[in-house]
Protein backbone atom coordinates (compact mmCIF):
# COMPACT_ATOMS: atom_id res chain seq x y z
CA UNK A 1 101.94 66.84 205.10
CA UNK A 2 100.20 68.40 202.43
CA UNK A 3 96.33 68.81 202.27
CA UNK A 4 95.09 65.91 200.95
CA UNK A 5 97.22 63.80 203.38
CA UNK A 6 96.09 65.55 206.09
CA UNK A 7 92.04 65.02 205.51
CA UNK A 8 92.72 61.41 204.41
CA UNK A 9 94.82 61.05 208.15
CA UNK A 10 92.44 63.21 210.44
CA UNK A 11 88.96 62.85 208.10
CA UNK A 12 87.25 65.95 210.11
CA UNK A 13 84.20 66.30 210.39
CA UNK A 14 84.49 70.31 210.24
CA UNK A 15 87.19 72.64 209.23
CA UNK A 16 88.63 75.86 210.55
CA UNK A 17 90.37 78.02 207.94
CA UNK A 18 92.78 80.15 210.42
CA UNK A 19 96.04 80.17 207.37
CA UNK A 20 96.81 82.64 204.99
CA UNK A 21 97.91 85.96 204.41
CA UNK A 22 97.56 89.13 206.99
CA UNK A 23 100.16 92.10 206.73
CA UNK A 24 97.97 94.83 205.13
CA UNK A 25 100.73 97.19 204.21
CA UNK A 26 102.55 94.06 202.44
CA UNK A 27 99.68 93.18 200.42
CA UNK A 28 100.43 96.11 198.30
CA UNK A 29 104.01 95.23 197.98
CA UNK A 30 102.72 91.68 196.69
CA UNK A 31 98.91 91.44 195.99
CA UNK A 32 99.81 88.02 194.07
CA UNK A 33 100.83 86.62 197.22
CA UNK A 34 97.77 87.39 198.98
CA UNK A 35 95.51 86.11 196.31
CA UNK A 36 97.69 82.99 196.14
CA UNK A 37 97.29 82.48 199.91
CA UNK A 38 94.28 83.52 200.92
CA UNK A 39 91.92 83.01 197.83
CA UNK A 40 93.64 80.09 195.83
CA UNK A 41 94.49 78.70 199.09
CA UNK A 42 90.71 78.67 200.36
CA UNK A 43 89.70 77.00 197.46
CA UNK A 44 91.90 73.94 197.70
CA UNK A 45 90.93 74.03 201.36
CA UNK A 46 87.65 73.55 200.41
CA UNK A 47 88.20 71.20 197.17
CA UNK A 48 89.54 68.67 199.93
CA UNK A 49 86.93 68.68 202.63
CA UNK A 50 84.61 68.15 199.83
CA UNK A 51 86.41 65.23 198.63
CA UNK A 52 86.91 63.61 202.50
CA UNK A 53 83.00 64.71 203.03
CA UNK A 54 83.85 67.39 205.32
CA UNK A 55 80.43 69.52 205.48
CA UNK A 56 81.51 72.24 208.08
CA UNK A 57 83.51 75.10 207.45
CA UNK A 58 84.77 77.97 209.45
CA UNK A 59 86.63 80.58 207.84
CA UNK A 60 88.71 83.31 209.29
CA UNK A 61 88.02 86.77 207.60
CA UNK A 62 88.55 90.47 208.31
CA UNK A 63 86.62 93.41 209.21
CA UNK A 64 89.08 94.80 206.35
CA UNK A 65 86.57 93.73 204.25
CA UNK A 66 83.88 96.99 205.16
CA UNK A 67 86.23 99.87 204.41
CA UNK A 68 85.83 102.67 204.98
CA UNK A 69 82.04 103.26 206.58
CA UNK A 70 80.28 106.60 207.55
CA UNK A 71 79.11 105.65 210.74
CA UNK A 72 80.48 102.72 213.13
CA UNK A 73 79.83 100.36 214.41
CA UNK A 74 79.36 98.32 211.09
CA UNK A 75 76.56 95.20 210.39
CA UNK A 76 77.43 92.23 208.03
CA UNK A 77 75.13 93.36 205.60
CA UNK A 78 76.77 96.84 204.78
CA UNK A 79 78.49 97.22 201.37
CA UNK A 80 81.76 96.28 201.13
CA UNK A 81 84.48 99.01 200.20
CA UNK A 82 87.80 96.75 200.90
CA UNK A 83 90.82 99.70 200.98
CA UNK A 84 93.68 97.16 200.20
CA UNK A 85 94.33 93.69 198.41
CA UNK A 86 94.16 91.93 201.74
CA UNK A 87 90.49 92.97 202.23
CA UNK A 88 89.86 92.26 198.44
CA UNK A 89 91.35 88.90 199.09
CA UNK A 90 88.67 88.26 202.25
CA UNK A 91 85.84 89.42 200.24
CA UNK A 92 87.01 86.87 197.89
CA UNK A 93 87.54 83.86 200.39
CA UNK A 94 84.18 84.59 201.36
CA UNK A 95 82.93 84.36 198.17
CA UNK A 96 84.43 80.64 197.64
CA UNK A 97 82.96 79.56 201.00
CA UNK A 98 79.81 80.76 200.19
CA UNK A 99 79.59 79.13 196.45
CA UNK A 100 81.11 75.81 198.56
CA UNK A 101 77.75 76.12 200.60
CA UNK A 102 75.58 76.34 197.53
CA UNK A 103 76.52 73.28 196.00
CA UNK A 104 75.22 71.29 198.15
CA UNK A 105 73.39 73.44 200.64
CA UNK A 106 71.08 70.27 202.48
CA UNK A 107 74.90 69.16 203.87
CA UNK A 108 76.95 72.29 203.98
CA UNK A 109 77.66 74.78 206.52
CA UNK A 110 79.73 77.54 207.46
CA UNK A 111 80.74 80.52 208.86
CA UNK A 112 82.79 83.50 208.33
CA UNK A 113 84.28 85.58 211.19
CA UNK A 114 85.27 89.01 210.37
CA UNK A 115 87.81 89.48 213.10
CA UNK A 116 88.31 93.32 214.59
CA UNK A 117 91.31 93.77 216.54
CA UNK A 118 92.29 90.86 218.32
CA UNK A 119 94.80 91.39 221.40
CA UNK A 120 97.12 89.41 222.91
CA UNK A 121 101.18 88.49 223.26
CA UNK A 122 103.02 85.04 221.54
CA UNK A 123 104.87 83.61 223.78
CA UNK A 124 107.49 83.47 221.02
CA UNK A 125 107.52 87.18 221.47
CA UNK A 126 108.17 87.26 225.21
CA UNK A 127 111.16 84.91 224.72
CA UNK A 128 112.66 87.31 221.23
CA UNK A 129 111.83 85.15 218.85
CA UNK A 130 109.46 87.57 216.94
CA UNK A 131 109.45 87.98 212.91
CA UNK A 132 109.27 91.06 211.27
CA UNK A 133 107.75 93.87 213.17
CA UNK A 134 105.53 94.72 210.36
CA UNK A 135 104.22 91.12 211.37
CA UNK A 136 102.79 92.76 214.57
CA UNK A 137 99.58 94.31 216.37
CA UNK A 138 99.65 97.24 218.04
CA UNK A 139 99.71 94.94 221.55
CA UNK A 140 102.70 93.11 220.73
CA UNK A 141 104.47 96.45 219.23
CA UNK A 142 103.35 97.85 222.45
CA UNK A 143 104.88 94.36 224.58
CA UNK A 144 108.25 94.60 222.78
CA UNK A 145 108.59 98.26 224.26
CA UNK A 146 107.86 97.61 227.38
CA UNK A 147 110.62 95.02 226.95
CA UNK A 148 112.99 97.96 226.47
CA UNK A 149 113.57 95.78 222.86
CA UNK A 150 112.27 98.74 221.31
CA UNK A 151 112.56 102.30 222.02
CA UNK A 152 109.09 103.80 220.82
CA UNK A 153 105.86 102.97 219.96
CA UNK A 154 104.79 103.72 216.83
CA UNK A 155 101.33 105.53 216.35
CA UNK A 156 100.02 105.70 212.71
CA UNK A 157 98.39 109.09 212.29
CA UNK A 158 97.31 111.61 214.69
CA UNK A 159 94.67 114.21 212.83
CA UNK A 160 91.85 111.48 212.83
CA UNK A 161 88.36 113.08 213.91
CA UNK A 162 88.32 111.32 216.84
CA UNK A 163 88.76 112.96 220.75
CA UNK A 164 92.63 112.41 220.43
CA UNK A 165 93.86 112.43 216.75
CA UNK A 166 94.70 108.80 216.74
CA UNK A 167 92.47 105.85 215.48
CA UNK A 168 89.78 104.32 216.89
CA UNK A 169 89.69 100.33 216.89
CA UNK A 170 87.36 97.56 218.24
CA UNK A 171 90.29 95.88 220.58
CA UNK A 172 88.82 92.14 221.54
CA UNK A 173 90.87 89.91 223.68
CA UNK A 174 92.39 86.73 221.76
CA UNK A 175 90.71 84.47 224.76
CA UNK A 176 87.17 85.91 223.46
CA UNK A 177 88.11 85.08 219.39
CA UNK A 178 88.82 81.57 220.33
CA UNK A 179 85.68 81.58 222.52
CA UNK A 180 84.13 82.81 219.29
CA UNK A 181 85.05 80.13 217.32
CA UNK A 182 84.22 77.68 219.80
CA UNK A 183 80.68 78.85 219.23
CA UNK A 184 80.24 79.20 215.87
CA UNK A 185 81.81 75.73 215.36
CA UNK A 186 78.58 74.63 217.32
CA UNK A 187 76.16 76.86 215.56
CA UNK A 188 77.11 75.13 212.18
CA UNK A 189 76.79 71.71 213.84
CA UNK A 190 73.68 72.41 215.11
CA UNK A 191 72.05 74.05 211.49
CA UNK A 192 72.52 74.41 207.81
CA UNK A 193 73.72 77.79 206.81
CA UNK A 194 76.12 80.06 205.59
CA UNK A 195 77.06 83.41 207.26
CA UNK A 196 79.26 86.20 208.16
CA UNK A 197 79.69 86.73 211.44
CA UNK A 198 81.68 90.29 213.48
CA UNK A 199 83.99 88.95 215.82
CA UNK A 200 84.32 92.49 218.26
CA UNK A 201 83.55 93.81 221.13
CA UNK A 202 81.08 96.71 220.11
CA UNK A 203 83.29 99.27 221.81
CA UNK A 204 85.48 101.87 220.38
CA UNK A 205 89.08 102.89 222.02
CA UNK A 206 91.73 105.16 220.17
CA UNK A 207 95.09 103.68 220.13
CA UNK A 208 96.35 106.45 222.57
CA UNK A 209 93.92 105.37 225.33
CA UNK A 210 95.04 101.67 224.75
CA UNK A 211 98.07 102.65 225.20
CA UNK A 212 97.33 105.28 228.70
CA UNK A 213 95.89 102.01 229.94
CA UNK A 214 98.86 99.56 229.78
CA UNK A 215 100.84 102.68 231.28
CA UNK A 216 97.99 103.02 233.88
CA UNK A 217 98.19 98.83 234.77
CA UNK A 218 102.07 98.13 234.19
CA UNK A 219 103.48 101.82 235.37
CA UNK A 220 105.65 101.69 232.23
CA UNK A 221 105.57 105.40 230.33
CA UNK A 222 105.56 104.02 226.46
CA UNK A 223 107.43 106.40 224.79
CA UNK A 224 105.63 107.39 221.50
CA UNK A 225 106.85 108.43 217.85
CA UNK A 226 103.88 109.96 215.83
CA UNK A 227 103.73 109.36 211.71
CA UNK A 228 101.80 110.00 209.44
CA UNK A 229 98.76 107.36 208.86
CA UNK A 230 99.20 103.98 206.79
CA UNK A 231 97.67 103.16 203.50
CA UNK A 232 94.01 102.31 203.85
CA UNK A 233 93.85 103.34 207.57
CA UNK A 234 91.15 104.16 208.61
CA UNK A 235 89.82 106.74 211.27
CA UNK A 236 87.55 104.66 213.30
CA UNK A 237 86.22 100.75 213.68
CA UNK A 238 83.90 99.27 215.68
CA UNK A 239 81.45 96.28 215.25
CA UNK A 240 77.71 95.86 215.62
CA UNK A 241 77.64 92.81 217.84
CA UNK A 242 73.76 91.58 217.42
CA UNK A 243 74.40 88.87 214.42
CA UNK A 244 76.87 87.35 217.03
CA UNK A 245 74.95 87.02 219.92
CA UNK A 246 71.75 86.00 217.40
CA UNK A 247 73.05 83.38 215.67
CA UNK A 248 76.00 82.28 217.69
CA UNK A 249 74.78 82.87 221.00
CA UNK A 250 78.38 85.00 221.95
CA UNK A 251 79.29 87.52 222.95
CA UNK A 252 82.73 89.20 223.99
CA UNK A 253 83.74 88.76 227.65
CA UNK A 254 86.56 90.91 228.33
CA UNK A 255 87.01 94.46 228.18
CA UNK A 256 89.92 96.82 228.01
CA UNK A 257 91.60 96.07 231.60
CA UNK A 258 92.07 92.40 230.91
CA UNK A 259 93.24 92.88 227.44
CA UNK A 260 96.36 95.54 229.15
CA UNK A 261 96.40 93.02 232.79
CA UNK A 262 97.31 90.13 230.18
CA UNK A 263 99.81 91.77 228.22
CA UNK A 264 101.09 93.40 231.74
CA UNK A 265 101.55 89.41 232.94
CA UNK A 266 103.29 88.17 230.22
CA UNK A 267 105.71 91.26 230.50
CA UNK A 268 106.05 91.56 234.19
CA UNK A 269 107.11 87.44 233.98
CA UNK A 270 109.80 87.73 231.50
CA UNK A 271 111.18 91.11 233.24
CA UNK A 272 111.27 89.00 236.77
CA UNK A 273 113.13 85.54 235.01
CA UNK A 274 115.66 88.21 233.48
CA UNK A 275 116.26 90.01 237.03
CA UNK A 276 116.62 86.59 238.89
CA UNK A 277 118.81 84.72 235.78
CA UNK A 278 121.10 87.82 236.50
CA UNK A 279 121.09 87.51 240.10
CA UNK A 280 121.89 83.62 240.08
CA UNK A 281 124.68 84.22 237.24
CA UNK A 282 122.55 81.82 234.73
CA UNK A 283 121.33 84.42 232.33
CA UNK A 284 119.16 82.66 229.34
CA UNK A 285 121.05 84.92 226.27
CA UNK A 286 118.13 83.84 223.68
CA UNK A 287 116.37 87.20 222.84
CA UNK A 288 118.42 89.43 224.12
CA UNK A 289 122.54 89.99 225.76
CA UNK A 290 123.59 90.25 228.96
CA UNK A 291 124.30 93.80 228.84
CA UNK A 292 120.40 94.53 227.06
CA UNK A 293 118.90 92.53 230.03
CA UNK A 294 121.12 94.27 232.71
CA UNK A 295 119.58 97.65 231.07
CA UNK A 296 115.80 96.04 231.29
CA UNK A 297 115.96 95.34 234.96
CA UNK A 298 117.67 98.35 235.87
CA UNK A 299 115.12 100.64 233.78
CA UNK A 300 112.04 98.82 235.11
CA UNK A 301 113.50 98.88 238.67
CA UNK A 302 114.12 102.89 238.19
């Protein structure tokens, strides 16, 4: 169903923007893609709500777009320094949303979320049907070792100025960024304007203590290989939460030990189905062979 089909069938009254776009080290491999996706892509988006009368918008952006900044946490109004075409192509989603607004401002409304680092596990990853692994966040890299699908975990750079050479990122749980959107599809409802929004919990963690936490919770020792950082990385990320809770009225609700005790219960589920399919002789194969799940149970069981 293309676009136009599917705002003649549904006729919404508001729109969230969620497609496009979001492997940063691919944009450089292919920065037409990205514009294709997330910027031409936005605009047709918006060329059909306008022409079904669809005055709401919410649009999913990046804290990609800030760069690099001096001193975290970051507002919405700091200058924008985007370190790869994916951030270029945010900045430039914005941009259409915002020149949607101004059109016809007395009707319009919308809001741009400039995600952090949201956390969390697809189930299509518990049952092996991941895509690449450069599709991945650090959580579900960090899930598919504790799977024993992967030997290490992979930690980008470790001679950042922070208290353990690895970066520092604003984790938020995915349960809070739908919560987020939840609100800010009610703050458009409720008033005309058009604004960009952090979507993160205010609070800094390295990757190393994200991962000394999901050891700490699961009992699993993640096995590490250290490289040298990624293009664009940055040393440290964090939002300033006040827009959010000022015009939105949100804030995040989960911290660091929900964000590991999640990923820990999706795990801990898939490594118990494995250990009883093997003891009942009906082993589900999808994801993984015989032999690899005989390995998981036996490693997680010591």
């Amino acid at each position: 169903m293309d676009l136009t089909a599917a705002f003649d069938w549904f006729r919404p009254e508001a729109v969230i923007h969620l497609a496009g776009q979001k492997v940063i080290e691919r944009s450089f491999e292919n920065p037409e893609l990205f514009h294709s996706t997330n910027v031409a892509g936005t605009s047709s988006v918006l060329q059909a709500a306008s022409s079904f009368g669809c005055h709401r918008v919410i649009f999913s952006s990046s804290a990609s777009v800030y760069g690099k900044q001096l001193v975290p946490p970051v507002r919405e109004n700091a200058a924008l320094f985007p370190l790869s075409p994916y951030g270029e192509t945010k900045i430039l989603g914005e941009q259409c949303v915002r020149d949607w607004v101004a059109s016809n401002s007395f009707e319009r409304s919308a809001a741009m979320l400039r995600y952090f680092n949201p956390c969390g596990c697809e189930a299509s990853l518990i049952k092996g049907e991941a895509n690449s692994n450069a599709d991945l966040s650090l959580s579900e890299k960090l899930v598919l070792v504790a799977l024993n699908r992967q030997r290490f975990l992979e930690v980008l750079g470790t001679d950042h100025p922070t208290s353990d050479g690895s970066p520092v990122r604003d984790f938020i749980h995915r349960n809070d960024v739908v919560e987020a959107h939840v609100a800010a599809l009610k703050a458009i409802q409720r008033q005309s304007f058009c604004e960009a929004v952090n979507v993160g919990t205010g609070e800094g963690t390295s990757v190393l203590q994200f991962v000394r936490k999901f050891e700490d919770i699961s009992g699993i020792k993640i096995q590490l290989r250290r490289l040298p950082r990624a293009p664009a990385d940055l040393s440290a990320s964090k939002a300033d939460t006040a827009k959010s809770r000022r015009v939105m009225s949100w804030r995040a609700q989960y911290g660091l030990d929900e964000i590991c005790r999640n990923l820990w219960n999706a795990v801990s589920v898939k490594i118990q189905k494995q250990k009883t399919d093997l003891e009942v002789g009906t082993l589900d194969y999808k994801g993984s062979s015989a032999q690899d799940s005989l390995e998981l149970v036996r490693y997680r069981n010591g």
